[in-house]
Protein backbone atom coordinates (compact mmCIF):
# COMPACT_ATOMS: atom_id res chain seq x y z
CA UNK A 1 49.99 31.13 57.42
CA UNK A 2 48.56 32.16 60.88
CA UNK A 3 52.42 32.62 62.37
CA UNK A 4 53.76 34.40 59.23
CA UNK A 5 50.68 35.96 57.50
CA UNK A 6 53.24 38.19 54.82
CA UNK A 7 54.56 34.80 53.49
CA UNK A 8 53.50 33.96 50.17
CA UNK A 9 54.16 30.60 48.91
CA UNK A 10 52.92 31.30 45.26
CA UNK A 11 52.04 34.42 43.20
CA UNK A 12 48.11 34.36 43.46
CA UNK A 13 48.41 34.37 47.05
CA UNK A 14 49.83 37.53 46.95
CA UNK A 15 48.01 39.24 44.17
CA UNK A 16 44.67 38.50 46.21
CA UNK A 17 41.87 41.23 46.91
CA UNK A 18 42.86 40.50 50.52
CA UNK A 19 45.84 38.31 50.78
CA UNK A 20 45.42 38.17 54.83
CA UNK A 21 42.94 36.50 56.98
CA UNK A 22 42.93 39.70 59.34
CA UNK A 23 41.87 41.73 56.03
CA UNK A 24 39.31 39.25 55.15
CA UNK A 25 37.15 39.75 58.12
CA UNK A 26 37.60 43.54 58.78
CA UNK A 27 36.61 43.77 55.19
CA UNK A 28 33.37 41.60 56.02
CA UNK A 29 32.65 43.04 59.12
CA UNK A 30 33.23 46.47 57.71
CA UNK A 31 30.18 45.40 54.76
CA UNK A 32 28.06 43.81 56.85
CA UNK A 33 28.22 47.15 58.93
CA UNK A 34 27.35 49.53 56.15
CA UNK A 35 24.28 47.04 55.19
CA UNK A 36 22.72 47.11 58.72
CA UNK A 37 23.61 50.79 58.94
CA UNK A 38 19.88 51.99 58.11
CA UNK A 39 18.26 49.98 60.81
CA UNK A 40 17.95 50.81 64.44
CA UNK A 41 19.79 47.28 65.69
CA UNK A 42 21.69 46.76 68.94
CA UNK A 43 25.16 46.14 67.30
CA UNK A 44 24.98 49.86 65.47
CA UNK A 45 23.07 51.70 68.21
CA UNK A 46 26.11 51.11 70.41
CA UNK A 47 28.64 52.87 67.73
CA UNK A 48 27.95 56.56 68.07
CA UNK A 49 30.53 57.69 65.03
CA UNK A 50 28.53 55.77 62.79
CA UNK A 51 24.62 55.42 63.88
CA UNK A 52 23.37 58.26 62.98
CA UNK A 53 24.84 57.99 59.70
CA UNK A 54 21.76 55.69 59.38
CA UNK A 55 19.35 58.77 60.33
CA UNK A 56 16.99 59.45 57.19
CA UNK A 57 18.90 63.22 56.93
CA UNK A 58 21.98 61.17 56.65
CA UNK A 59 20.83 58.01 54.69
CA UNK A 60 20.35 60.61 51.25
CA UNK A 61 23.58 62.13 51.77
CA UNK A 62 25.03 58.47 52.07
CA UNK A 63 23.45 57.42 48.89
CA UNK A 64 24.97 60.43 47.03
CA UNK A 65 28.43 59.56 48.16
CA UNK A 66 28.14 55.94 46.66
CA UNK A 67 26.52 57.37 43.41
CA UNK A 68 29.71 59.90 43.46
CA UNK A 69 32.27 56.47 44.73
CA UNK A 70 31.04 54.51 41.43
CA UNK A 71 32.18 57.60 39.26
CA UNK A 72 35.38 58.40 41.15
CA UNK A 73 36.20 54.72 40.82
CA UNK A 74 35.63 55.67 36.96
CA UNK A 75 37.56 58.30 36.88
CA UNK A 76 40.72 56.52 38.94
CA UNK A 77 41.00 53.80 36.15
CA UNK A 78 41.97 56.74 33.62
CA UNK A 79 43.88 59.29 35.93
CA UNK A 80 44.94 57.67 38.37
CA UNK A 81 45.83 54.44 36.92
CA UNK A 82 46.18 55.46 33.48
CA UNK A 83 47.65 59.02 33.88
CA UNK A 84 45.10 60.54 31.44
CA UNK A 85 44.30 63.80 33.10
CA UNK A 86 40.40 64.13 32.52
CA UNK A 87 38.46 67.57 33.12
CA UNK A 88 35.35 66.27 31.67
CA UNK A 89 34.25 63.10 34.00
CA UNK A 90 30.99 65.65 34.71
CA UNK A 91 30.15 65.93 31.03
CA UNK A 92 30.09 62.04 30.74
CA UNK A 93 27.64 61.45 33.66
CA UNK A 94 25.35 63.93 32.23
CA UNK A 95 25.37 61.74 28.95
CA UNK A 96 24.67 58.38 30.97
CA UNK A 97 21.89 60.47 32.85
CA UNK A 98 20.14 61.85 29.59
CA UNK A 99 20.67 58.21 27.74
CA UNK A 100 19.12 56.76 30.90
CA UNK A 101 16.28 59.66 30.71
CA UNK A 102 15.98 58.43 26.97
CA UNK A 103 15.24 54.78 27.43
CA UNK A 104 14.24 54.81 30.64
CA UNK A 105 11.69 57.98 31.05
CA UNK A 106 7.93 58.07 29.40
CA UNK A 107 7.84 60.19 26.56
CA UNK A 108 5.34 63.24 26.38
CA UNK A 109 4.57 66.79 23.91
CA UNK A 110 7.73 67.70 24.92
CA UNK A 111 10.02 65.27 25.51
CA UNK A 112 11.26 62.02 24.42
CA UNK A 113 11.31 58.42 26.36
CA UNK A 114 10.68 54.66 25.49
CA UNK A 115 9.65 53.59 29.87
CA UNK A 116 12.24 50.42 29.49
CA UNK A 117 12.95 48.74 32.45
CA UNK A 118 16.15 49.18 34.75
CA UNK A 119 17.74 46.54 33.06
CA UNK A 120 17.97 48.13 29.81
CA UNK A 121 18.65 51.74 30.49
CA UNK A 122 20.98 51.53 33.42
CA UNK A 123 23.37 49.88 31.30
CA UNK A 124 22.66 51.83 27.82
CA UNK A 125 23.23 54.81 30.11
CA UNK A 126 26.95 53.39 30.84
CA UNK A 127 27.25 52.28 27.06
CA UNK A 128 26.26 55.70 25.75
CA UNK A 129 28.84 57.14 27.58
CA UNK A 130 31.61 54.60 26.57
CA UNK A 131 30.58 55.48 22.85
CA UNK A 132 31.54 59.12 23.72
CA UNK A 133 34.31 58.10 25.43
CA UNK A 134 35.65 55.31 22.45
CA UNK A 135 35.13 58.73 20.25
CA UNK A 136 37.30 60.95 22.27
CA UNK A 137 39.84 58.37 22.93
CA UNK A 138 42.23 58.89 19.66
CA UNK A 139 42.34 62.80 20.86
CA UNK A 140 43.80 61.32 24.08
CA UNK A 141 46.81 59.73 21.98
CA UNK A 142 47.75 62.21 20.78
CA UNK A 143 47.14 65.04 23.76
CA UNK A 144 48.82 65.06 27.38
CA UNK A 145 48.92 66.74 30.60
CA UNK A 146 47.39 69.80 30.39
CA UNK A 147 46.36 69.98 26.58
CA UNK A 148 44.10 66.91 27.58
CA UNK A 149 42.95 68.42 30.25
CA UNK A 150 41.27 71.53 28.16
CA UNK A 151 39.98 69.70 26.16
CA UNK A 152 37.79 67.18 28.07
CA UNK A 153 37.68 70.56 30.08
CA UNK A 154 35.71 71.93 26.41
CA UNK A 155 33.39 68.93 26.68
CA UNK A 156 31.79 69.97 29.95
CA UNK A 157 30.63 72.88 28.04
CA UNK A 158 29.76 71.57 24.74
CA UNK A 159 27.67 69.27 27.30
CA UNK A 160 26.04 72.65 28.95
CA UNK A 161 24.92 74.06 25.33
CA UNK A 162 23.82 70.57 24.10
CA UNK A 163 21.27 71.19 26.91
CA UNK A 164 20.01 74.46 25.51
CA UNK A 165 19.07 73.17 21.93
CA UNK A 166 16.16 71.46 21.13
CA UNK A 167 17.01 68.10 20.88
CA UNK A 168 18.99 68.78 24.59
CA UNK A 169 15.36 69.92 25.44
CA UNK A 170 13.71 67.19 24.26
CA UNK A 171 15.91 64.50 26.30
CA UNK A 172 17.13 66.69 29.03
CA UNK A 173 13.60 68.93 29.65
CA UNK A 174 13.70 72.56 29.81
CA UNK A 175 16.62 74.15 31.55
CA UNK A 176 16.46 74.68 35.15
CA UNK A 177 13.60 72.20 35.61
CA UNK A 178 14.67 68.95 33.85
CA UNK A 179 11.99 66.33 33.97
CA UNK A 180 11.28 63.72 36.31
CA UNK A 181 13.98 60.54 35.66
CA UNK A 182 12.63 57.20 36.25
CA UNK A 183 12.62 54.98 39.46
CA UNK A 184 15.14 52.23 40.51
CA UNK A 185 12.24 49.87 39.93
CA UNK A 186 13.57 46.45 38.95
CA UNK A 187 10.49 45.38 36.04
CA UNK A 188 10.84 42.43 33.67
CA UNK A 189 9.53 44.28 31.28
CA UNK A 190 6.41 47.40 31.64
CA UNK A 191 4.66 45.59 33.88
CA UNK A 192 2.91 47.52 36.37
CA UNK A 193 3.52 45.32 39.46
CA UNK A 194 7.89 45.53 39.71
CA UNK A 195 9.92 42.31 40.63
CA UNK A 196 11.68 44.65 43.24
CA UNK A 197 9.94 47.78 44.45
CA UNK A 198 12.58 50.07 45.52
CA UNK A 199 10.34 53.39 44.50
CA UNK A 200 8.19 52.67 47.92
CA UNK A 201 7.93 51.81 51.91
CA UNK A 202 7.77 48.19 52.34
CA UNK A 203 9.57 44.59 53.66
CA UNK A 204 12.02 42.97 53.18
CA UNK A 205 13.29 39.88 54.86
CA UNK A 206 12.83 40.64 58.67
CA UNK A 207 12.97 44.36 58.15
CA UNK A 208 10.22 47.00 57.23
CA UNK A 209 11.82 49.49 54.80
CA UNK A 210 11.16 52.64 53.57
CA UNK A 211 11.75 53.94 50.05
CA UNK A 212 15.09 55.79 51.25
CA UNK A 213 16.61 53.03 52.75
CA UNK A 214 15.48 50.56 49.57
CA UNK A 215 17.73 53.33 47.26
CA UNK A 216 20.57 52.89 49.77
CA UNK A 217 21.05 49.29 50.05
CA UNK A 218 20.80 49.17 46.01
CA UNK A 219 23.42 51.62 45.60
CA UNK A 220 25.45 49.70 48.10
CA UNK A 221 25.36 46.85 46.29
CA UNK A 222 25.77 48.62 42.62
CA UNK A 223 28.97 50.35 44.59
CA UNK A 224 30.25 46.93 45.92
CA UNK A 225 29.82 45.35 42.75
CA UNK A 226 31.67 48.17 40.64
CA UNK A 227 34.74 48.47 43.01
CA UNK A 228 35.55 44.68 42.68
CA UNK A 229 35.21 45.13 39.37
CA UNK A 230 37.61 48.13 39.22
CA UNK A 231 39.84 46.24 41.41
CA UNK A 232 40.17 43.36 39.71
CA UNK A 233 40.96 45.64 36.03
CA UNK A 234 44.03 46.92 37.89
CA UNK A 235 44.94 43.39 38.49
CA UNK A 236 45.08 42.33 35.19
CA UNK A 237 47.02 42.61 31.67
CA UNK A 238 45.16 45.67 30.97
CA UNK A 239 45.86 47.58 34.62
CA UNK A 240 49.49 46.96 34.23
CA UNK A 241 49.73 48.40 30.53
CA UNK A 242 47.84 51.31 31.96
CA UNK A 243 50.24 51.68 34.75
CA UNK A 244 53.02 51.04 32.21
CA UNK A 245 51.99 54.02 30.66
CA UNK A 246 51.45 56.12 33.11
CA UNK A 247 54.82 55.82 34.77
CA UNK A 248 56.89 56.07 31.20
CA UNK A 249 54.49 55.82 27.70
CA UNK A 250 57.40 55.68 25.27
CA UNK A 251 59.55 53.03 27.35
CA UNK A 252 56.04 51.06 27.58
CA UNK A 253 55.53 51.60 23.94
CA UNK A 254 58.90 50.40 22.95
CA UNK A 255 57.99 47.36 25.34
CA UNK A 256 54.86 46.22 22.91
CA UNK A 257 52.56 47.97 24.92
CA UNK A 258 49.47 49.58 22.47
CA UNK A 259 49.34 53.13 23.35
CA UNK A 260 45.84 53.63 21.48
CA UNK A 261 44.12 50.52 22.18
CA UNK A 262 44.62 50.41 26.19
CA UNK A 263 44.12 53.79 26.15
CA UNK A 264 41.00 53.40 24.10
CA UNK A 265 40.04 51.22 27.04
CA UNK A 266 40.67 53.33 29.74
CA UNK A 267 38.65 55.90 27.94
CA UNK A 268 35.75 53.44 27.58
CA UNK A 269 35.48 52.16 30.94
CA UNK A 270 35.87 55.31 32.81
CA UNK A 271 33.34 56.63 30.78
CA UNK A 272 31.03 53.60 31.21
CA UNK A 273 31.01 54.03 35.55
CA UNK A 274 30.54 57.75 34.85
CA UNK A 275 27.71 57.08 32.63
CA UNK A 276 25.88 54.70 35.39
CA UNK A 277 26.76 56.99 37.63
CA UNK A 278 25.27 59.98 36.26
CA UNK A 279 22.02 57.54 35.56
CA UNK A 280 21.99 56.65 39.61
CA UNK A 281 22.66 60.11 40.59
CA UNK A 282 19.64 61.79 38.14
CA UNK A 283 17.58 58.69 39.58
CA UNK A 284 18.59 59.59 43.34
CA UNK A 285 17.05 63.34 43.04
CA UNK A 286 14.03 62.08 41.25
CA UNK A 287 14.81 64.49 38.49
CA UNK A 288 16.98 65.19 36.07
CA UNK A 289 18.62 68.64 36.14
CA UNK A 290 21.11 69.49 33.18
CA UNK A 291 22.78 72.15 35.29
CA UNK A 292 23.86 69.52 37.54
CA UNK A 293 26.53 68.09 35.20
CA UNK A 294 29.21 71.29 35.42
CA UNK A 295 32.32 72.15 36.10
CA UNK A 296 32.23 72.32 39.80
CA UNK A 297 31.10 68.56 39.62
CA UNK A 298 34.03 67.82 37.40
CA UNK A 299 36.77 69.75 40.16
CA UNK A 300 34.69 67.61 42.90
CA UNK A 301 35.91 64.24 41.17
CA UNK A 302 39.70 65.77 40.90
CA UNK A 303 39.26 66.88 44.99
CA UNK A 304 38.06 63.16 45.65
CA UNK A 305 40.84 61.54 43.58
CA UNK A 306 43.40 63.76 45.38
CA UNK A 307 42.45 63.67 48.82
CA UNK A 308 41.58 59.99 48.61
CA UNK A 309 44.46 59.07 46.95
CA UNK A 310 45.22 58.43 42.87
CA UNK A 311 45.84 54.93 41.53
CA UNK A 312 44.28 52.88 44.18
CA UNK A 313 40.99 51.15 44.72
CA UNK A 314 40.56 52.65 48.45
CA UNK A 315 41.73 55.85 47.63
CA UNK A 316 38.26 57.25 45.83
CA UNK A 317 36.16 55.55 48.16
CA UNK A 318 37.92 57.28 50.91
CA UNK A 319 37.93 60.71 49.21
CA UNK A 320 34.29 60.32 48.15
CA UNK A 321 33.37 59.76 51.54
CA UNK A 322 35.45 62.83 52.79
CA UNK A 323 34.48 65.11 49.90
CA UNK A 324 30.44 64.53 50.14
CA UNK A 325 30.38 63.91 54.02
CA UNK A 326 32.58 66.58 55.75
CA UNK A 327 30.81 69.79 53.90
CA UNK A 328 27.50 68.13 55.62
CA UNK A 329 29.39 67.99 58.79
CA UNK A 330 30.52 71.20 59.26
CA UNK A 331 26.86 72.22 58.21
CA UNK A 332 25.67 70.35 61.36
CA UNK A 333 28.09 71.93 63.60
CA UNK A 334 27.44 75.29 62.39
CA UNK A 335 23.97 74.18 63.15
CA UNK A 336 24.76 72.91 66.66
CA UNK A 337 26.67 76.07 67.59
CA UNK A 338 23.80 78.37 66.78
CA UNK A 339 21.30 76.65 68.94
CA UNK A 340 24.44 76.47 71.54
CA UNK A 341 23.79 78.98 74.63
CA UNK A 342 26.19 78.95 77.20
CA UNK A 343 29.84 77.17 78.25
CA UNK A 344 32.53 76.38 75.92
CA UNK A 345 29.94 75.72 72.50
CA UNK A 346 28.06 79.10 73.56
CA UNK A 347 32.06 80.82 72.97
CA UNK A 348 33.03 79.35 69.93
CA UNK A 349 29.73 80.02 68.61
CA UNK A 350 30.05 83.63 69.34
CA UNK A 351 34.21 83.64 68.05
CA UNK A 352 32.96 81.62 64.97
CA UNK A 353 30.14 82.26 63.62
CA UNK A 354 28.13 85.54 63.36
CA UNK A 355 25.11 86.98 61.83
CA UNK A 356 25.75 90.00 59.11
CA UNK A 357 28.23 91.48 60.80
CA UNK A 358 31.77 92.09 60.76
CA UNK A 359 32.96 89.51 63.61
CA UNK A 360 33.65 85.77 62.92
CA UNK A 361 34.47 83.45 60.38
CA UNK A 362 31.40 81.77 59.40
CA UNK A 363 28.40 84.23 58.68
CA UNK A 364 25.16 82.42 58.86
CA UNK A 365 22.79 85.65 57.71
CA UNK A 366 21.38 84.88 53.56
CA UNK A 367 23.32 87.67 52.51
CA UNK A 368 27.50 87.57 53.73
CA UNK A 369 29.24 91.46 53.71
CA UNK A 370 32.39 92.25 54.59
CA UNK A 371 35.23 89.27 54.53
CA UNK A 372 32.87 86.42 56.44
CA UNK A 373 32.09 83.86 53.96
CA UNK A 374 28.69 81.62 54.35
CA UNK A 375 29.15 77.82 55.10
CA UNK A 376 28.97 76.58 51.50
CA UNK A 377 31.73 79.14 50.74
CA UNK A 378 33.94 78.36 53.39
CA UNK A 379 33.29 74.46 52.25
CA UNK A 380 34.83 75.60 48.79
CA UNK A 381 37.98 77.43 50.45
CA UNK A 382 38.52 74.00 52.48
CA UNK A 383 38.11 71.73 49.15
CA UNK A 384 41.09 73.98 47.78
CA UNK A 385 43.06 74.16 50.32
CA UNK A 386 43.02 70.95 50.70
CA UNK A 387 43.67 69.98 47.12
CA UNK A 388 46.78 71.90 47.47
CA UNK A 389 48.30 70.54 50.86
CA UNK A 390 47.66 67.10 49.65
CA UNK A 391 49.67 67.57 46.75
CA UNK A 392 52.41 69.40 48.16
CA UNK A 393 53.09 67.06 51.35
CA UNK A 394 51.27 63.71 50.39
CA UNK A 395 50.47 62.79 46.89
CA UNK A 396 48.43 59.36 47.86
CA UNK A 397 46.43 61.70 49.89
CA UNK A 398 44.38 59.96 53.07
CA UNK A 399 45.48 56.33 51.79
CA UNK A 400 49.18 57.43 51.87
CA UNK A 401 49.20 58.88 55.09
CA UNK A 402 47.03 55.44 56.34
CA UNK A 403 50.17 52.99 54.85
CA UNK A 404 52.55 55.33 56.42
CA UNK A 405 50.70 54.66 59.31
CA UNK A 406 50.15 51.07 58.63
CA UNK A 407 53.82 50.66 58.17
CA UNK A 408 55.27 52.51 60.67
CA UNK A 409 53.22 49.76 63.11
CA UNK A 410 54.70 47.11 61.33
CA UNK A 411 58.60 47.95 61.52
CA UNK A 412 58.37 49.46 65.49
CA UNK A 413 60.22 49.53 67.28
CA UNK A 414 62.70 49.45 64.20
CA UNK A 415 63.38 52.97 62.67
CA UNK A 416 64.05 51.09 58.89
């Protein structure tokens, strides 16, 4: 109701995506935004936070953090709604990217491919890596907390010297310089002409497009599609058996909850949006690299489920946009202070940064002596540091501290 928009007259009403009007449109406005973000239009020129988000610099890194949203989103349905601590979401990307590789790339001396169309090996790159996860499930029964975590932990590296054999070589390319993954083309088939040409500069609708912004708006709409779809899981009979036993697995189990099978699930569908993700992500560079898929990927997921926030839908789209976008932020304003000269950017560019010496936080010289760390270091230190504040003062990480904000607005000026 327009007077009393928190009164629910009937159960669906509440258990909506968006149960209020006011949600509804911020949530369309906020869409329509992020789709009209690459072009240079009036009603995004005039928002300088987000416009030059839209830059072609900034358009790539955008792209990366939905390929990295659809895996987080992944990754939530077993940790964070599940409870299944998982080590190994990297290792299960790199098996949707080298299944993808498989049916999607053209085969040559060295290496194996079968040039199917989007349609085929986007998917069997999710399936192949729900048939790993389906096989590692029954470990997960009987493992928990941290003995889970090694283990999926192991399969990052079992994933690492899979690359090194032969076969590895044959689907993966030679270590260190992969082989080139196939294009987001959308083909019926192997025709040479493609239904939808997202490889290349062209136009669409009202809009002339180049190849960049094609990838973007695909990925937006893969990303879209995958968190309703994760949204609505948590929803249903199967998100509330996961939550069941994540809060207390014996009390569920007692309950008539099946342990194995929803975990077998969870297993399976996280697997299946790291799988496409990995696929998207391989297809994004142009290339797939093996070395790509390692542990430092896998801590990146755990950063963005953290700082996001575990167990809801908002929570690793937030983090994934923190986790890829503010390392690339504090790149630019080391850049900006360098080229700063004089005034108050001219002094904190000679306080923070410096150039091989002793002085300042931030070296910017190749090689960093003494206690200065380089950018990408210092980007490391903050991921950790991070990890640990969130977890010691706020557990729901950016989406907590937005509902405390949320409802402190709600009950002022009431203290309860």
């Amino acid at each position: 109701m327009l007077g009393r928009p928190r009164l629910y007259t009937a159960y669906r009403q509440e258990a909506q995506i968006l149960p209020t009007w006011t949600q509804k449109v911020v949530f369309a406005l906020f869409v329509v935004m992020l789709f009209l973000l690459p072009f240079d239009l009036p009603v995004i020129s005039h928002i300088p936070v987000v416009r030059f988000l839209g830059d072609s610099d900034w358009l790539l890194i955008m792209a990366r953090m939905l390929v990295f949203a659809i895996a987080a989103l992944g990754l939530n349905l077993l940790s964070g709604v599940g409870g299944q601590v998982s080590l190994g979401h990297a290792f299960f990307m790199g098996v949707g990217a080298c299944a993808g590789v498989y049916l999607g790339g053209t085969s040559g001396e060295t290496t194996w491919g079968h040039a199917l169309p989007i349609w085929i090996w986007l998917p069997g790159a999710g399936i192949a890596a729900a048939l790993v996860g389906v096989a590692v499930s029954p470990v997960a029964v009987r493992l928990r907390g941290l003995y889970l975590a090694i283990v999926t932990l192991g399969l990052v590296f079992l994933g690492i010297h899979f690359g090194n054999t032969s076969w590895g070589r044959k689907i993966a390319g030679a270590p260190g310089l992969g082989r080139e993954f196939p294009e987001l083309d959308v083909r019926l088939w192997k025709e040479e002409k493609p239904l939808l040409n997202v490889s290349d500069d062209g136009h669409w609708l009202w809009f002339d497009v180049t190849d960049l912004q094609k990838r973007y708006l695909f990925l937006l709409v893969l990303t879209i599609v995958f968190a309703v779809v994760a949204k609505n899981l948590t929803r249903t009979r199967t998100g509330r058996a996961l939550q069941a036993i994540r809060d207390r697995d014996i009390a569920a189990e007692v309950m008539g909850v099946a342990e194995f099978r929803y975990k077998l699930i969870a297993f399976a569908v996280s697997s299946f949006f790291a799988g496409v993700s990995g696929a998207l992500f391989a297809a994004l560079l142009q290339r797939l690299l093996a070395n790509e898929f390692n542990l430092f990927l896998s801590v990146e997921f755990i950063a963005i489920l953290l700082i996001g926030g575990a167990g809801t839908t908002a929570g690793p789209l937030i983090g994934s946009f923190f986790v890829v976008m503010v390392p690339e932020f504090v790149k630019a304003f080391t850049s900006w202070l360098e080229d700063a000269d004089g005034g108050v950017a001219g002094l904190v560019s000679r306080i923070v940064l410096t150039e091989g010496g002793d002085f300042g936080l931030i070296n910017t010289a190749i090689q960093t002596p003494g206690w200065t760390l380089s950018v990408d270091a210092w980007n490391i230190v903050l991921f950790g540091a991070l990890i640990v504040v969130f977890l010691i003062a706020e557990p729901l990480g950016i989406f907590g501290i937005w509902v405390r904000i949320r409802n402190y607005w709600k009950r002022w000026p009431f203290s309860y």
